[in-house]
C-alpha atoms as a PDB file:
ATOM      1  CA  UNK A   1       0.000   0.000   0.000  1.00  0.00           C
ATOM      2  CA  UNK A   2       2.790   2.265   0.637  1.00  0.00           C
ATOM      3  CA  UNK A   3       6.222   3.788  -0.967  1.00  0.00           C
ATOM      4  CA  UNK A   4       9.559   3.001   0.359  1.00  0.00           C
ATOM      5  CA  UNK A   5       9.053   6.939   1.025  1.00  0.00           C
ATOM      6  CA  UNK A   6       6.035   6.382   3.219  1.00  0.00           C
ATOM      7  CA  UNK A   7       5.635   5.612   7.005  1.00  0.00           C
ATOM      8  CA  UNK A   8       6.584   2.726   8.462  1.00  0.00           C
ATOM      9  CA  UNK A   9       4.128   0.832  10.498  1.00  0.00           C
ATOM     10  CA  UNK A  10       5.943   1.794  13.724  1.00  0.00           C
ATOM     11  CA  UNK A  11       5.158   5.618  12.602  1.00  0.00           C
ATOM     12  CA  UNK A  12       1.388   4.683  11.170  1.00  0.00           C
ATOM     13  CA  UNK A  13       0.691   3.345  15.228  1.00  0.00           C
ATOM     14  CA  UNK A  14       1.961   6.030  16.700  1.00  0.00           C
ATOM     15  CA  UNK A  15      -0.097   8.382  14.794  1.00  0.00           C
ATOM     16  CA  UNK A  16      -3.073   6.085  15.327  1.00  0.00           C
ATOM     17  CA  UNK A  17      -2.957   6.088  19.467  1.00  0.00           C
ATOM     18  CA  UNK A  18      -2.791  10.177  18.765  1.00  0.00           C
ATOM     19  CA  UNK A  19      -5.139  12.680  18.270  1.00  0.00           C
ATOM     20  CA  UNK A  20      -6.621  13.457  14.484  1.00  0.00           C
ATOM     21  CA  UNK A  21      -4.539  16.829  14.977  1.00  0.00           C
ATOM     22  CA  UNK A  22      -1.129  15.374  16.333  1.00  0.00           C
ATOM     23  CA  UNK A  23      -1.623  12.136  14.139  1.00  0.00           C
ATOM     24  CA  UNK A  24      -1.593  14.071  10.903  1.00  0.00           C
ATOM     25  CA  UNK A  25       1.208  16.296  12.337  1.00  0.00           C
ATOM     26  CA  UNK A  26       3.356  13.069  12.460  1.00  0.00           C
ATOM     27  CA  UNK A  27       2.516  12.064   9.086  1.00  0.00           C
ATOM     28  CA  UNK A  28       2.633  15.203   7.344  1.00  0.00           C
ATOM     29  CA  UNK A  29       5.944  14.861   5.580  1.00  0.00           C
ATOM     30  CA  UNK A  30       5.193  11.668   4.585  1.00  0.00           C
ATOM     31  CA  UNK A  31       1.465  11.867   3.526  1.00  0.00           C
ATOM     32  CA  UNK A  32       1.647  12.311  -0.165  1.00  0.00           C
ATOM     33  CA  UNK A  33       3.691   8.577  -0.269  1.00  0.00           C
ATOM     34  CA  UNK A  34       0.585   6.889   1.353  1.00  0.00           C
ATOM     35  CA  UNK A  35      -2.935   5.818  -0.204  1.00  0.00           C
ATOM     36  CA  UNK A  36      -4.431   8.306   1.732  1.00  0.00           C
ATOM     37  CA  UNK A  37      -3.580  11.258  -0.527  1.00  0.00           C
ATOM     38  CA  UNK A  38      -6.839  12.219  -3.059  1.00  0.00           C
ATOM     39  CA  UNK A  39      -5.268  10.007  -6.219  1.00  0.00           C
ATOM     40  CA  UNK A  40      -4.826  12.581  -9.429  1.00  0.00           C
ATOM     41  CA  UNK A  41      -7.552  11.167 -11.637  1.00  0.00           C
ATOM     42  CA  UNK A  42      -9.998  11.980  -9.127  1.00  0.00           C
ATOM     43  CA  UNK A  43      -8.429  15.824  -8.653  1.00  0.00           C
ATOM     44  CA  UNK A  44      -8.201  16.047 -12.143  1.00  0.00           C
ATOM     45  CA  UNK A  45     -11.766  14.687 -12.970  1.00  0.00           C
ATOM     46  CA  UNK A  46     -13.501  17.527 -10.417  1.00  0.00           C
ATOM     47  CA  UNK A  47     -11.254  20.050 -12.435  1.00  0.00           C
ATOM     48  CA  UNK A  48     -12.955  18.962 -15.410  1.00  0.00           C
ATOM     49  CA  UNK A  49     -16.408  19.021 -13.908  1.00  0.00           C
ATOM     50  CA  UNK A  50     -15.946  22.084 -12.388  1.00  0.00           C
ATOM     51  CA  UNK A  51     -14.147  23.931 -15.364  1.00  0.00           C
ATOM     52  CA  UNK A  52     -17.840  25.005 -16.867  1.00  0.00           C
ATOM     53  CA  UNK A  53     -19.506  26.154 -13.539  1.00  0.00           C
ATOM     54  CA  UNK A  54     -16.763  28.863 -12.804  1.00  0.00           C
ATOM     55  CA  UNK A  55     -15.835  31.621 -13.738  1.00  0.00           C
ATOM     56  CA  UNK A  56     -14.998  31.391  -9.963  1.00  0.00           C
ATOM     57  CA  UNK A  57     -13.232  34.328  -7.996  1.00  0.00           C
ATOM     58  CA  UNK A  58     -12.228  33.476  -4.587  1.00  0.00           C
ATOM     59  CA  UNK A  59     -12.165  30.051  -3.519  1.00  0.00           C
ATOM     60  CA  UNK A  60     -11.564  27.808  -0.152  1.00  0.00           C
ATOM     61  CA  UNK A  61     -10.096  24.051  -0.072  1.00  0.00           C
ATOM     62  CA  UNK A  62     -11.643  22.865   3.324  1.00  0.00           C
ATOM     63  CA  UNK A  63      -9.394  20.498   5.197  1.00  0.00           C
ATOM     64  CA  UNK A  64      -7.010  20.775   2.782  1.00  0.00           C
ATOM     65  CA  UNK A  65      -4.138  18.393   3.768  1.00  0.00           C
ATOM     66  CA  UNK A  66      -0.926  19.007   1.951  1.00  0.00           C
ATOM     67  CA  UNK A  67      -2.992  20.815  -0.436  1.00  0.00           C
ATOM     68  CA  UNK A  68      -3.724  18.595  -3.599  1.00  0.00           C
ATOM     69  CA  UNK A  69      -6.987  20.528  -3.741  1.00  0.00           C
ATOM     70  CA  UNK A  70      -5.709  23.799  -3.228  1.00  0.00           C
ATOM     71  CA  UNK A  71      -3.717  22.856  -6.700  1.00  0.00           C
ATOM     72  CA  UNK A  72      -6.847  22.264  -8.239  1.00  0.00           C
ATOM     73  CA  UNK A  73      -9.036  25.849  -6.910  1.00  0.00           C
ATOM     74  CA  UNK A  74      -5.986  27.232  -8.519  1.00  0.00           C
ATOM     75  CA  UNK A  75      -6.676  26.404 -12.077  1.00  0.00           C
ATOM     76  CA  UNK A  76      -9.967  27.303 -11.261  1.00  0.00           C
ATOM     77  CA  UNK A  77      -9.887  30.642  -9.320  1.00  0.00           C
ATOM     78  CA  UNK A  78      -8.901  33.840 -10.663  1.00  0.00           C
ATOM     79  CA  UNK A  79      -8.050  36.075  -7.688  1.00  0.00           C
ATOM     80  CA  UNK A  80      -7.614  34.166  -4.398  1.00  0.00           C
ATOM     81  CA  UNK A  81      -7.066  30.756  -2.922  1.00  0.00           C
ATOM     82  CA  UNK A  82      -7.061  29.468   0.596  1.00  0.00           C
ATOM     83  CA  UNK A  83      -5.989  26.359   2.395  1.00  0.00           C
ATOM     84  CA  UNK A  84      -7.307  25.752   5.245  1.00  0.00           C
ATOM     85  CA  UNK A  85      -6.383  22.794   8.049  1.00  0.00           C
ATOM     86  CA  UNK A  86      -6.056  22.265  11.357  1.00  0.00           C
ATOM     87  CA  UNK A  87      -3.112  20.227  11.208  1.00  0.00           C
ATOM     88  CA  UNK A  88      -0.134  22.668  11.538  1.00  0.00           C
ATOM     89  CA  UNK A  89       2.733  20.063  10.213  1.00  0.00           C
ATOM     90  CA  UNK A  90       0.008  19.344   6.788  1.00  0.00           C
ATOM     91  CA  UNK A  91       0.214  22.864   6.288  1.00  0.00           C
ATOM     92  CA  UNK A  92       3.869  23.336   6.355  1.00  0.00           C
ATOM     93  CA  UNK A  93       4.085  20.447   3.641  1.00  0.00           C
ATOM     94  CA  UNK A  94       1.515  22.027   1.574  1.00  0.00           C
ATOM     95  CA  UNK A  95       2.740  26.155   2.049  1.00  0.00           C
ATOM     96  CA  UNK A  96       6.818  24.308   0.660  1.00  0.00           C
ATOM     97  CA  UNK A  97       5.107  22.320  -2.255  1.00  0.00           C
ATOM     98  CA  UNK A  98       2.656  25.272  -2.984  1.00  0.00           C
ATOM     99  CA  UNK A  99       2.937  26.414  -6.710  1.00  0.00           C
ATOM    100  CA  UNK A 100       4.661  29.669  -7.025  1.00  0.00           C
ATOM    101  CA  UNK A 101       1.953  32.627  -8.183  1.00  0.00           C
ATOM    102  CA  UNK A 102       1.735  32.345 -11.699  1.00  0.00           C
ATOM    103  CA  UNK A 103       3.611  29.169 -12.216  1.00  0.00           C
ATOM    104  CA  UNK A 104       2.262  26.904 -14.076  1.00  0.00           C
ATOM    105  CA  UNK A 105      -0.086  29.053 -15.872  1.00  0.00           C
ATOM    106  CA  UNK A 106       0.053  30.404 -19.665  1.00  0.00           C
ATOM    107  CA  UNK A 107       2.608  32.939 -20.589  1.00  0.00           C
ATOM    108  CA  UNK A 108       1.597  36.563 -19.231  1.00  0.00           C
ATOM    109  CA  UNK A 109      -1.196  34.986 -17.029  1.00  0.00           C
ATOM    110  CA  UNK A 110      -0.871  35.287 -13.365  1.00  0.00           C
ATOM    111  CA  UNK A 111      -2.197  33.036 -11.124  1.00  0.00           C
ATOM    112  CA  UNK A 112      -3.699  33.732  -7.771  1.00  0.00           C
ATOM    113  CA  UNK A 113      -3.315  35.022  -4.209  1.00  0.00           C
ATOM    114  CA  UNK A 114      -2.724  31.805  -1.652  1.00  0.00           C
ATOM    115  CA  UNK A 115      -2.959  31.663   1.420  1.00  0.00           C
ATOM    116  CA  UNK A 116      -2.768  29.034   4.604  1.00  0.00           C
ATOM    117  CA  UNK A 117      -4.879  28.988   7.855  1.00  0.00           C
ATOM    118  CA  UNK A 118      -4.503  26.795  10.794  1.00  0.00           C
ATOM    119  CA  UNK A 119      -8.293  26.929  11.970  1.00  0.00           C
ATOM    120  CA  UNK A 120     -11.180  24.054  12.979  1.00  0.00           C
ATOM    121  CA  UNK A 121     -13.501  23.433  10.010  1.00  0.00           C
ATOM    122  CA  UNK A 122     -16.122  23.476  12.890  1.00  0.00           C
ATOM    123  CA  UNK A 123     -15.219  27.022  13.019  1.00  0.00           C
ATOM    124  CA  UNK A 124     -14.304  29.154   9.945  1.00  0.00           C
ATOM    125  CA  UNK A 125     -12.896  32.039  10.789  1.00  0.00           C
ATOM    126  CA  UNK A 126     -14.434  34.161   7.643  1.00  0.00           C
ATOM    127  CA  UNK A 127     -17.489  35.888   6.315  1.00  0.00           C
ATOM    128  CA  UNK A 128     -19.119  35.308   3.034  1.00  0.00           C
ATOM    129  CA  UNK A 129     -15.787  35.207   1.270  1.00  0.00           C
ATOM    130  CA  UNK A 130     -15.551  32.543  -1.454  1.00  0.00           C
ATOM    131  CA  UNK A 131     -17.977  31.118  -4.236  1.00  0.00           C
ATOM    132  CA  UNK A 132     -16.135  28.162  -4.434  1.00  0.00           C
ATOM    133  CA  UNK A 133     -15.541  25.175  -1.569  1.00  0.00           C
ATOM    134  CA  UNK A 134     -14.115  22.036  -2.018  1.00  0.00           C
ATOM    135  CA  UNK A 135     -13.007  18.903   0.070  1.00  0.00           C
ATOM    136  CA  UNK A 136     -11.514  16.005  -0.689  1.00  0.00           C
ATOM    137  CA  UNK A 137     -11.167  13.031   1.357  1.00  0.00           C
ATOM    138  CA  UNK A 138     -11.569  14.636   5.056  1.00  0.00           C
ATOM    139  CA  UNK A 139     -15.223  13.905   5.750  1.00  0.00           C
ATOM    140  CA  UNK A 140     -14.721  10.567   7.245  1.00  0.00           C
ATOM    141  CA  UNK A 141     -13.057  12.568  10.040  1.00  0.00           C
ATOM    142  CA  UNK A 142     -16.468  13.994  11.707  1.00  0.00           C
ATOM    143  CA  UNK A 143     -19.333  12.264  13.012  1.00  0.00           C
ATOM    144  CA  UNK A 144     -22.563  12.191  11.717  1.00  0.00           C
ATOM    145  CA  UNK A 145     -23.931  14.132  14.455  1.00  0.00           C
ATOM    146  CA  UNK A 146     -21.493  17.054  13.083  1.00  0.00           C
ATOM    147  CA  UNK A 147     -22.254  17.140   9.626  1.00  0.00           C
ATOM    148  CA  UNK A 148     -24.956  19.992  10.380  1.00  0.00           C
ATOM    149  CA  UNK A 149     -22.561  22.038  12.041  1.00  0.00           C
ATOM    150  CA  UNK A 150     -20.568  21.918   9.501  1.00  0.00           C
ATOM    151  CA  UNK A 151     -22.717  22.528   6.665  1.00  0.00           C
ATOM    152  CA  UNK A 152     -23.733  25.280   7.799  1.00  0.00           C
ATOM    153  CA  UNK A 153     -20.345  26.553   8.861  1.00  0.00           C
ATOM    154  CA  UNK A 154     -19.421  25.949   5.290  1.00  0.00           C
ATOM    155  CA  UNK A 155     -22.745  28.123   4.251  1.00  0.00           C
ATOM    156  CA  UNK A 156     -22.097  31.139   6.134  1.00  0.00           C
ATOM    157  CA  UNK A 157     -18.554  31.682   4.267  1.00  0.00           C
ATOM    158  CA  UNK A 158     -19.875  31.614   0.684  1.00  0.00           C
ATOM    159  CA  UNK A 159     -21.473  34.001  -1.198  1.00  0.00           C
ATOM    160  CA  UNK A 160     -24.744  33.854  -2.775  1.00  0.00           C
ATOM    161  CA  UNK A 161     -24.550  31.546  -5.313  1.00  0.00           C
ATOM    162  CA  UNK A 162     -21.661  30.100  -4.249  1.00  0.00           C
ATOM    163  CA  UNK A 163     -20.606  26.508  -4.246  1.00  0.00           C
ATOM    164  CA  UNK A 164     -19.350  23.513  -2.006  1.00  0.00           C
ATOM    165  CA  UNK A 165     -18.415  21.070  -4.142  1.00  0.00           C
ATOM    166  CA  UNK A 166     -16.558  17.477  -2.960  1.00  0.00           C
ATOM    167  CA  UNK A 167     -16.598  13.923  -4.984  1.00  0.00           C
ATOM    168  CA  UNK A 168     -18.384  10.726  -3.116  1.00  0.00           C
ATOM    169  CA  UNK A 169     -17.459   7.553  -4.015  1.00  0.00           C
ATOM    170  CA  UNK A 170     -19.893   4.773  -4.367  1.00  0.00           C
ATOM    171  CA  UNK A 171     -20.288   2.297  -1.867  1.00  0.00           C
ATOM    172  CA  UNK A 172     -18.734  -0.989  -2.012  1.00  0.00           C
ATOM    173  CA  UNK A 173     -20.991  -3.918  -2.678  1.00  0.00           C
ATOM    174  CA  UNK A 174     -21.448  -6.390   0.256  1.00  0.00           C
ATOM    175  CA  UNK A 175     -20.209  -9.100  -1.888  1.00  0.00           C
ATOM    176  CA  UNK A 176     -16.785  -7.654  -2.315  1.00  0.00           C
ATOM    177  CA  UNK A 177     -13.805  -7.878  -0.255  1.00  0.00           C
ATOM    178  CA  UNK A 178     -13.657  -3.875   0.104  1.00  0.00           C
ATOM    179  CA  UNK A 179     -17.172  -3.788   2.028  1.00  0.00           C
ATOM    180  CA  UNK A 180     -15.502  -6.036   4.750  1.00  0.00           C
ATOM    181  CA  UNK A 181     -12.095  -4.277   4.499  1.00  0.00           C
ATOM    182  CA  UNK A 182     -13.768  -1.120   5.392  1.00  0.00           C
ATOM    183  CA  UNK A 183     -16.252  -2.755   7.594  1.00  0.00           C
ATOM    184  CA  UNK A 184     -13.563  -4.066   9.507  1.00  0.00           C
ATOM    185  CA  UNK A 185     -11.489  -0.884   9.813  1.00  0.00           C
ATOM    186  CA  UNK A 186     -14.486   1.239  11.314  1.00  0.00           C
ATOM    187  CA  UNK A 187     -14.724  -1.479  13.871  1.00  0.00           C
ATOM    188  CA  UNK A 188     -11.860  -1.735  15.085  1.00  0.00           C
ATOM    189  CA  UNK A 189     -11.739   2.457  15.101  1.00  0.00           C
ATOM    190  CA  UNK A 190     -14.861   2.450  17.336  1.00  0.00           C
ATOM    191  CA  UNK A 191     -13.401  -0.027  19.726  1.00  0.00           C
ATOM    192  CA  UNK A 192      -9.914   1.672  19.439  1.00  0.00           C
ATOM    193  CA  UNK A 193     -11.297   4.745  20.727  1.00  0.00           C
ATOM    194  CA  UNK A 194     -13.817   3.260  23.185  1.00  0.00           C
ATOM    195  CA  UNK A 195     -10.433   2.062  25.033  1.00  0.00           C
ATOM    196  CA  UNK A 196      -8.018   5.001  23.991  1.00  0.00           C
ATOM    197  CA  UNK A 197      -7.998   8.528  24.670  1.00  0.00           C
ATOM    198  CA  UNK A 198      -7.409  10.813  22.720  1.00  0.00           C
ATOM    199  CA  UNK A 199      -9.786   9.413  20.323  1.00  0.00           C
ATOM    200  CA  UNK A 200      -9.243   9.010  16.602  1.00  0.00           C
ATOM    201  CA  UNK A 201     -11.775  10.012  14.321  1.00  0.00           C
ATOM    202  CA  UNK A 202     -11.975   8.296  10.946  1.00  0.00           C
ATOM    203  CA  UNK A 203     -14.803   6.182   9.516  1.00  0.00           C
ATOM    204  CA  UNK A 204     -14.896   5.705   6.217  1.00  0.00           C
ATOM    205  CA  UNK A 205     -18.731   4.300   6.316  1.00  0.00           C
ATOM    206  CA  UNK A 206     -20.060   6.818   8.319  1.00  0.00           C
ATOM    207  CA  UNK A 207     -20.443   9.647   5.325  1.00  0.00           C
ATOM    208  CA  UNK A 208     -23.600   8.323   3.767  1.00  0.00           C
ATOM    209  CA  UNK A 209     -24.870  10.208   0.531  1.00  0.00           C
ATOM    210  CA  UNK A 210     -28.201   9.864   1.437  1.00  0.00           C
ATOM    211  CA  UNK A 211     -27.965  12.112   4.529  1.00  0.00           C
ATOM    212  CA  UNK A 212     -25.574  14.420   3.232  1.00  0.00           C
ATOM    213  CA  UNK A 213     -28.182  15.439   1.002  1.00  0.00           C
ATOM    214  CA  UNK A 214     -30.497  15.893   4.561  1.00  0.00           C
ATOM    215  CA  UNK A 215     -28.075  17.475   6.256  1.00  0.00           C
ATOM    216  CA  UNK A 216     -26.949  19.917   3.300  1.00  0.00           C
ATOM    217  CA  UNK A 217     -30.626  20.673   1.893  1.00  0.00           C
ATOM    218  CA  UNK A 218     -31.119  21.421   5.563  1.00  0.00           C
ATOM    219  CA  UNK A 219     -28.359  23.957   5.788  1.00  0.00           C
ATOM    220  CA  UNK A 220     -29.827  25.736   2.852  1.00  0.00           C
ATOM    221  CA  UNK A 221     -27.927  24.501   0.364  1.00  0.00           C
ATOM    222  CA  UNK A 222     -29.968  23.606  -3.265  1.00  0.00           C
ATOM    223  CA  UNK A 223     -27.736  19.822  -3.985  1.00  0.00           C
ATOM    224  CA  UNK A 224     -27.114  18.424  -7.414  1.00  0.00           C
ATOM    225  CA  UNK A 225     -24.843  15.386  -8.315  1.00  0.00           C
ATOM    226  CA  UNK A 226     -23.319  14.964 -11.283  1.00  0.00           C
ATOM    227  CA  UNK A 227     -21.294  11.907 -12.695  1.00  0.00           C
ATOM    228  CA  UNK A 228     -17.591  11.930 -13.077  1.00  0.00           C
ATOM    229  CA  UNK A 229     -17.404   9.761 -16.224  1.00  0.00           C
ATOM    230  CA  UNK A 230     -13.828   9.180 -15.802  1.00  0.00           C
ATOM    231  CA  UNK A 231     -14.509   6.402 -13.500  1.00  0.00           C
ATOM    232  CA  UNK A 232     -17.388   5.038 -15.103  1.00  0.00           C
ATOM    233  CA  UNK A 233     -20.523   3.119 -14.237  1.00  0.00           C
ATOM    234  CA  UNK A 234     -21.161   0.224 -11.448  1.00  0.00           C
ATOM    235  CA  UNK A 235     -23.670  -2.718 -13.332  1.00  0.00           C
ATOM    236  CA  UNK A 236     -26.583  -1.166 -11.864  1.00  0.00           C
ATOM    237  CA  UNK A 237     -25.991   1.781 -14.180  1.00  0.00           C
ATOM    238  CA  UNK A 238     -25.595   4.050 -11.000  1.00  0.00           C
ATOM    239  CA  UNK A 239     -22.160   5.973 -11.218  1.00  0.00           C
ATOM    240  CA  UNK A 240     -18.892   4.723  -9.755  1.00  0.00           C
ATOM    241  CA  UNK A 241     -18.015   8.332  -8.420  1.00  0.00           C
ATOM    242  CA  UNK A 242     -20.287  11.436  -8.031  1.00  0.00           C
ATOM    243  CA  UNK A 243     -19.578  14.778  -7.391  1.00  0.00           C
ATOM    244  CA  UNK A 244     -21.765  16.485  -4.973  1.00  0.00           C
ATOM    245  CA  UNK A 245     -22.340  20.263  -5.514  1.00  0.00           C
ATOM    246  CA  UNK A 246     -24.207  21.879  -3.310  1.00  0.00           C
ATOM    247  CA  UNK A 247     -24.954  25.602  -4.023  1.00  0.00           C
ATOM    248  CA  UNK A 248     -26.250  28.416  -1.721  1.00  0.00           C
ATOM    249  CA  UNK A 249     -29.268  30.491  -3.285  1.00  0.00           C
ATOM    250  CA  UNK A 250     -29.081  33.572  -4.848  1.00  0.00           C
ATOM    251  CA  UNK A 251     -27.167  33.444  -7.851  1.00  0.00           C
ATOM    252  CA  UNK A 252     -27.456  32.488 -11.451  1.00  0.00           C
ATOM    253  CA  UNK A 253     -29.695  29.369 -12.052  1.00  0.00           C
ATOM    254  CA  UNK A 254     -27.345  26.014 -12.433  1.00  0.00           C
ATOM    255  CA  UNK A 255     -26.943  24.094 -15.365  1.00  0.00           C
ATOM    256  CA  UNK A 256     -28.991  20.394 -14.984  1.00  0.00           C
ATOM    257  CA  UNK A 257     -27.450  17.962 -12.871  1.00  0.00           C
ATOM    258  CA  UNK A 258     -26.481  14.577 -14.603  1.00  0.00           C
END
């Protein structure tokens, strides 16, 4: 599962009898050699996806990590970009492997503003300041009973019309060996941190799409999902990967949802 690069399982314990904080401290300069880095294709699809929707202005990667997604808002954002995590050693990776302002864009262009900030999801510390959000990969780190919270965290800091955007990936079938893999990890999380304190926080079968949709429509977000064909279709015909965007009122009307 891992590089040479990545942490050995002496380091991946240690972070695991930690706190979420302190854990991803320790494997911050190691994190983008392990499977838990957002893989390229599905960065690179939401690009795509998101490439018609903009023009976008200002925009806000939410638990941004060593900031894969902050790469993405900014081919996508034309004046500012912010990271923002509460993990203090992931944002020292991602500030030394940030793209330099108008690297990596055409000839004459110049890309824009970024900007770090060690703060609490829980708790932005903005006003309506972006109309663009995204996420990748970090929900499995709050409880159900925090979703709302968060929402509507996340819908106080855009603007009207604004978006908060983040891919879901379709459950695994019973029948396969992921379902039990998974299965078997968020068990022995809850009974990890029914014995340990601090507790760790990740479940990757906890995010449901279903009540996402609650908890966002709730929140007073309007929620479309449309299909990232890169990754095709499950037998069913139901797609393999979706990408939830979830926009607050008062801006242009949205193209149809696929």
């Amino acid at each position: 599962m891992f590089s040479p690069e990545g942490p050995t399982l002496r380091e991946l314990t240690v972070q695991a009898l930690s706190s979420v904080e302190r854990g991803y401290d320790l494997l911050a300069p190691k994190f983008d050699h392990t499977p838990f880095r957002t893989p390229d294709a599905v960065l690179d699809s939401v690009a795509k996806a998101l490439g018609p929707l903009g023009p976008f202005e200002d925009g806000l990667d939410l638990c941004c990590g060593t900031g894969a997604g902050t790469d993405v808002l900014a081919g996508l954002c034309r004046r500012s970009v912010t990271g923002l995590d509460f993990s203090a050693g992931m944002l020292d990776v991602a500030r030394r492997r940030a793209v330099a302002p108008g690297e990596g864009h055409p000839a004459g262009a110049q890309g824009p503003d970024v900007a770090w900030v060690r703060a609490d999801a829980r708790a932005l510390p903005f006003t309506a300041a972006f109309d663009l959000v995204v996420s990748f990969g970090a929900f499995g780190h709050f409880l159900p009973r925090e979703l709302p919270g968060l929402f509507t965290q996340v819908h106080s800091v855009l603007r009207p019309g604004g978006r908060f955007v983040f891919p879901v990936l379709a459950p695994p079938r019973p029948a396969g060996p992921a379902f039990w893999m998974l299965l078997g990890f968020d068990a022995v999380m809850r009974v990890r941190n029914a014995l340990w304190r601090p507790q760790f926080v990740m479940y990757y079968r906890a995010f449901r799409l279903g009540h996402v949709r609650e908890e966002l429509t709730r929140a007073g977000f309007s929620v479309e999902l449309h299909a990232l064909p890169e990754f095709g279709r499950r037998g069913d015909g139901s797609p393999r990967v979706r990408l939830v965007s979830a926009r607050r009122s008062g801006g242009a009307t949205p193209p149809p949802a696929v």
